[in-house]
Protein backbone atom coordinates (compact mmCIF):
# COMPACT_ATOMS: atom_id res chain seq x y z
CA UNK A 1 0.00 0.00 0.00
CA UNK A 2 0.95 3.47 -1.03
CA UNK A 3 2.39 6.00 2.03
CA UNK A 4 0.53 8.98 1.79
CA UNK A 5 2.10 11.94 3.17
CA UNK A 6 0.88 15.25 2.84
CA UNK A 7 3.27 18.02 2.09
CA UNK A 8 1.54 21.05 3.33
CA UNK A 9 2.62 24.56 2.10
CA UNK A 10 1.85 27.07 4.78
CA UNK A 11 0.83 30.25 2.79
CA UNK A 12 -0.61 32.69 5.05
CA UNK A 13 -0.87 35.47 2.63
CA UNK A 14 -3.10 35.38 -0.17
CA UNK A 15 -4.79 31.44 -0.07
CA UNK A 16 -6.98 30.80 -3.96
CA UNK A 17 -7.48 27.96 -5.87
CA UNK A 18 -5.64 27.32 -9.08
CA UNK A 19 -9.29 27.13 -10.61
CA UNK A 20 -9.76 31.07 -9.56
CA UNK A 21 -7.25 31.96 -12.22
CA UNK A 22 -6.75 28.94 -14.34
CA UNK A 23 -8.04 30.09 -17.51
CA UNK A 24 -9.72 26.88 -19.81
CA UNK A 25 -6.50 26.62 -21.42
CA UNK A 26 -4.77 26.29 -18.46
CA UNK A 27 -7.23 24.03 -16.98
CA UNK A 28 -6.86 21.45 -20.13
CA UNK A 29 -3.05 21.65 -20.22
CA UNK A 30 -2.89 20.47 -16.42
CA UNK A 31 -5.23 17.74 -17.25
CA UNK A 32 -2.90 16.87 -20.22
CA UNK A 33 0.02 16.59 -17.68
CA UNK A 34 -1.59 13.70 -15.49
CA UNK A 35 1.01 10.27 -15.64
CA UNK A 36 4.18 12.89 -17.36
CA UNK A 37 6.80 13.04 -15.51
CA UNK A 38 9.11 15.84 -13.75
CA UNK A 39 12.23 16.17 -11.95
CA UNK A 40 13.07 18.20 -9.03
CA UNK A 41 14.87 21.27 -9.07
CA UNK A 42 15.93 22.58 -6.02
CA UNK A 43 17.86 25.11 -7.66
CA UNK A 44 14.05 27.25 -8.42
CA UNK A 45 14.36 30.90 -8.09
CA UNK A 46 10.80 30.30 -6.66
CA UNK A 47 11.70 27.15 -4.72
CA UNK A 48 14.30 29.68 -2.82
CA UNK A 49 12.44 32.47 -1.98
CA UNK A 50 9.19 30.54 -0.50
CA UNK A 51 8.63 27.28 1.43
CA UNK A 52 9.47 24.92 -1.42
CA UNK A 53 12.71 23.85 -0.20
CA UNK A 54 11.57 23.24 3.36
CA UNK A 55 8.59 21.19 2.07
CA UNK A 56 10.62 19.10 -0.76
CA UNK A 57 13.72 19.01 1.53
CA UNK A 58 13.93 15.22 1.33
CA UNK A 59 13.92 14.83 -1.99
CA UNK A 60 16.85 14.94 -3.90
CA UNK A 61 18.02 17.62 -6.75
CA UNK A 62 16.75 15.95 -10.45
CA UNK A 63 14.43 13.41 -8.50
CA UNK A 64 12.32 12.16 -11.01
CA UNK A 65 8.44 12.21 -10.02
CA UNK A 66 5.53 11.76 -11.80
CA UNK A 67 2.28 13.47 -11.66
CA UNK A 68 -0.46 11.66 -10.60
CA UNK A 69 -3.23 14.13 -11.35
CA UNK A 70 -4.07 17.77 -10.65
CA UNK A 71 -7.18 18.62 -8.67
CA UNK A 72 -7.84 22.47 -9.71
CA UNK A 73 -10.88 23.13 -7.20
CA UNK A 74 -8.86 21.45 -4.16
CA UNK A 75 -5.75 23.17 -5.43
CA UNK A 76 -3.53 19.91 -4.99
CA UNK A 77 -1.15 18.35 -7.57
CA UNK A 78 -0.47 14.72 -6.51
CA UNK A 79 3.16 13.76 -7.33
CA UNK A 80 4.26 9.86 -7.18
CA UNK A 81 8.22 9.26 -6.50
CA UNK A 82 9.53 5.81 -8.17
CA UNK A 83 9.57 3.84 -4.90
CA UNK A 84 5.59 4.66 -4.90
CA UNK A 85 5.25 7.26 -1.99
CA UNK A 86 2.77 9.87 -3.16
CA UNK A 87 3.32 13.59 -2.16
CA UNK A 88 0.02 15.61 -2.20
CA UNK A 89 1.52 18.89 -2.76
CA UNK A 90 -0.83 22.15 -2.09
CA UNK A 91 0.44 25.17 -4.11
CA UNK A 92 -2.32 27.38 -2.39
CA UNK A 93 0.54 30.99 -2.90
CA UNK A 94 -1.30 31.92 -6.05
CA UNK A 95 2.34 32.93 -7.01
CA UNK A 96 3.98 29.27 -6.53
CA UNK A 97 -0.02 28.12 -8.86
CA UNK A 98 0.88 30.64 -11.77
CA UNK A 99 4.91 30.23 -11.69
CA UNK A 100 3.77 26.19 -12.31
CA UNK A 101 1.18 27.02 -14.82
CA UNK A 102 3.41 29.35 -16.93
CA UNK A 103 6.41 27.10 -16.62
CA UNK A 104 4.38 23.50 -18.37
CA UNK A 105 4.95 24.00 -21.95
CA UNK A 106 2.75 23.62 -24.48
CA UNK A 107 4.13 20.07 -26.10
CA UNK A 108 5.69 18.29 -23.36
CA UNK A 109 6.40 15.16 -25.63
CA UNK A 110 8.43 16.92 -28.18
CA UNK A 111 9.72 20.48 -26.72
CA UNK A 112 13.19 20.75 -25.32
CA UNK A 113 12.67 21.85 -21.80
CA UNK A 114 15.64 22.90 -19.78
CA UNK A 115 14.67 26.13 -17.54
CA UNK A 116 17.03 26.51 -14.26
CA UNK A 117 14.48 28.82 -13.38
CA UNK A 118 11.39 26.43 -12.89
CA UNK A 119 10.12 24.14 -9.90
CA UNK A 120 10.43 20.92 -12.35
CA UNK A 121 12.27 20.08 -15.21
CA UNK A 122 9.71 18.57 -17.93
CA UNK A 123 12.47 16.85 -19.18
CA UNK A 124 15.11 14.51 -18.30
CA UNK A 125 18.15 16.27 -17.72
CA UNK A 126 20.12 12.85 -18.14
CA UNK A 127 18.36 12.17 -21.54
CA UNK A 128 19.00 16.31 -22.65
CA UNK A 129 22.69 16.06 -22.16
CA UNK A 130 23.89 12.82 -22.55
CA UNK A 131 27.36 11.95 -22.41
CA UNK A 132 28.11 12.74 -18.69
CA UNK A 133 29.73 10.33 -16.47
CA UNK A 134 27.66 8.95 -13.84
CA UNK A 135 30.50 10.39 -11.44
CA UNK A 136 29.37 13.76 -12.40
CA UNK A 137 25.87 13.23 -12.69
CA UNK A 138 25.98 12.31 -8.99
CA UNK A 139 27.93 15.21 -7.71
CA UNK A 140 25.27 17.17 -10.06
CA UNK A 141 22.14 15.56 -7.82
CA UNK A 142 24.41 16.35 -4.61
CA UNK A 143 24.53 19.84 -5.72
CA UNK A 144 27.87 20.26 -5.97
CA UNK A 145 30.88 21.57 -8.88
CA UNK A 146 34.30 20.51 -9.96
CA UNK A 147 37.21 21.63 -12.02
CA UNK A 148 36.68 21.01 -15.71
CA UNK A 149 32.87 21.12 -15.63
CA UNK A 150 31.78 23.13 -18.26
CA UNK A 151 29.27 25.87 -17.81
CA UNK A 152 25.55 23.57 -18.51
CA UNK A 153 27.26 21.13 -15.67
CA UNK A 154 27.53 23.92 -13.07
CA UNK A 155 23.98 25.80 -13.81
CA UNK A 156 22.69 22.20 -13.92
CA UNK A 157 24.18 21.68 -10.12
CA UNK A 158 23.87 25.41 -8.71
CA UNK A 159 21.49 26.90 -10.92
CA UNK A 160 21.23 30.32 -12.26
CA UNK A 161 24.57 32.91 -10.73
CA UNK A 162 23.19 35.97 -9.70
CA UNK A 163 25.33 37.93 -11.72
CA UNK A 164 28.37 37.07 -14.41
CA UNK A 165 31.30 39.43 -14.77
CA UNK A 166 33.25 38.87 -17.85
CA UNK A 167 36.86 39.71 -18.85
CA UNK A 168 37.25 39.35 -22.62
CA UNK A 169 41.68 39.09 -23.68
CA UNK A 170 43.13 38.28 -26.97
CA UNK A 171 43.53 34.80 -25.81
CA UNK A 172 41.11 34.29 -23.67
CA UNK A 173 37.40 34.71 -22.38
CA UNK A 174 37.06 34.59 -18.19
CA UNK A 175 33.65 34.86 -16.47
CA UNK A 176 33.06 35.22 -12.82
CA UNK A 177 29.84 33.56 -11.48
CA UNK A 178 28.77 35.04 -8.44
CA UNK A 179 26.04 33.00 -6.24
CA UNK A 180 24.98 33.91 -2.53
CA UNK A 181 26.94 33.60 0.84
CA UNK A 182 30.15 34.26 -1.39
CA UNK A 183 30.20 31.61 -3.55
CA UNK A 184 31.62 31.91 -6.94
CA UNK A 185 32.98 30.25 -10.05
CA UNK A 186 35.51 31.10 -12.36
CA UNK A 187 35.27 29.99 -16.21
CA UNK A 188 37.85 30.15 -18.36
CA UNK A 189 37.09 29.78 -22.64
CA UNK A 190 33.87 27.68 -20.82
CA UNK A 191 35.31 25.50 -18.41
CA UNK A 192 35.14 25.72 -14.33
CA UNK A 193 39.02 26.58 -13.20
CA UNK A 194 38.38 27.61 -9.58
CA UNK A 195 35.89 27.86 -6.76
CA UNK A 196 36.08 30.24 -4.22
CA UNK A 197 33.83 29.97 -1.04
C-alpha cells in the first residue's frame, strides 16, 4: 500500500485555488500533464524564496516524479516518486499556482525543456545532455561543482549565478559567477578553473 504523506505549504498570505485563475487553457493543459513526468529542481528561483525547499527538503536535486493528477478546485497536484510514496503537494501561494502554470509547456512530448528557473524540469536532464559520467551526474544531484565542468554542468548543479562578470583578452574569455553567501565560479574559454567559497 501506497504512504501517503501530505506536504503542506503554509501560505498565510493570499490562499486561492488554481481554478480562480486557471483560464480553460490552463485548466486542459494540467489535465494533459496527469502520468508525465518531472524532476526536481531545487535550484528554483521560486523554490528559494518561498517554502518549497523546506517542504521538498527530502527529496533529492533531479528526482524524477511523476504526476499523478491535478485537482484544480482542491488546489492539490499529486506527485508519485519511483519507490511509490505519493506527495500531495498544495500550491495554495497563487504565485507558486501561476509560476507552475506558466512554466508547463505547451508540447511536453516533443519540446526541449531545460529552464534553471522552474520548480520541475519537464524533461530529463540525463536524456538532454547525454554523455556525462555517472560520477558527475551524482555530484550534479548532490549539488555540488568541480574543475573542468563546463558551464551547462555547473547551472545544472547550482542553478542560475546571480550575476556574471566577464573579462574578454586576446587569448582568452574569463567569467566570474557570483552566487549567494560568497560563492563563486571562475570559467575560463567555458570551463570551471576555480571555486572560491
Amino acid at each position: 500500500m501506497k504512504k501517503i504523506v501530505n506536504l503542506l505549504l503554509f501560505f498565510v498570505i493570499l490562499i486561492a485555488p488554481m481554478s480562480a485563475f486557471a483560464t480553460q487553457q490552463d485548466k486542459d493543459l494540467l489535465i494533459s500533464i496527469a502520468g508525465k513526468p518531472v524532476w526536481v529542481n531545487k535550484n528554483s528561483s521560486i523554490s528559494s524564496e518561498l517554502t518549497y525547499k523546506n517542504c521538498f527538503s527530502h527529496l533529492y536535486h533531479l528526482e524524477k516524479l511523476t504526476i499523478q493528477f491535478v485537482d484544480l478546485d482542491n488546489h492539490i497536484i499529486v506527485l508519485e516518486k519511483e519507490n511509490g510514496e505519493v506527495l500531495n503537494w498544495e500550491p495554495t501561494k497563487v504565485k507558486i499556482a501561476k509560476h507552475f502554470l506558466s512554466t508547463i509547456p505547451k508540447d511536453i512530448d516533443h519540446e526541449l525543456v531545460m529552464s534553471i528557473g522552474n520548480l520541475f524540469y519537464w524533461k530529463d536532464p540525463q536524456e538532454m545532455c547525454p554523455g556525462w559520467s555517472d560520477d558527475v551526474w551524482n555530484e550534479i544531484k548532490k549539488q555540488h561543482v568541480d574543475i573542468g565542468w563546463n558551464k551547462t554542468q555547473c547551472l545544472l548543479s547550482w542553478g542560475k549565478p546571480e550575476d556574471v562578470n566577464t573579462t574578454t583578452t586576446a587569448y582568452s574569455t574569463l567569467e566570474q559567477w557570483v552566487y549567494e553567501d560568497n560563492n563563486y565560479l571562475y570559467f575560463e574559454n567555458g570551463i570551471l578553473t576555480s571555486i572560491q567559497n
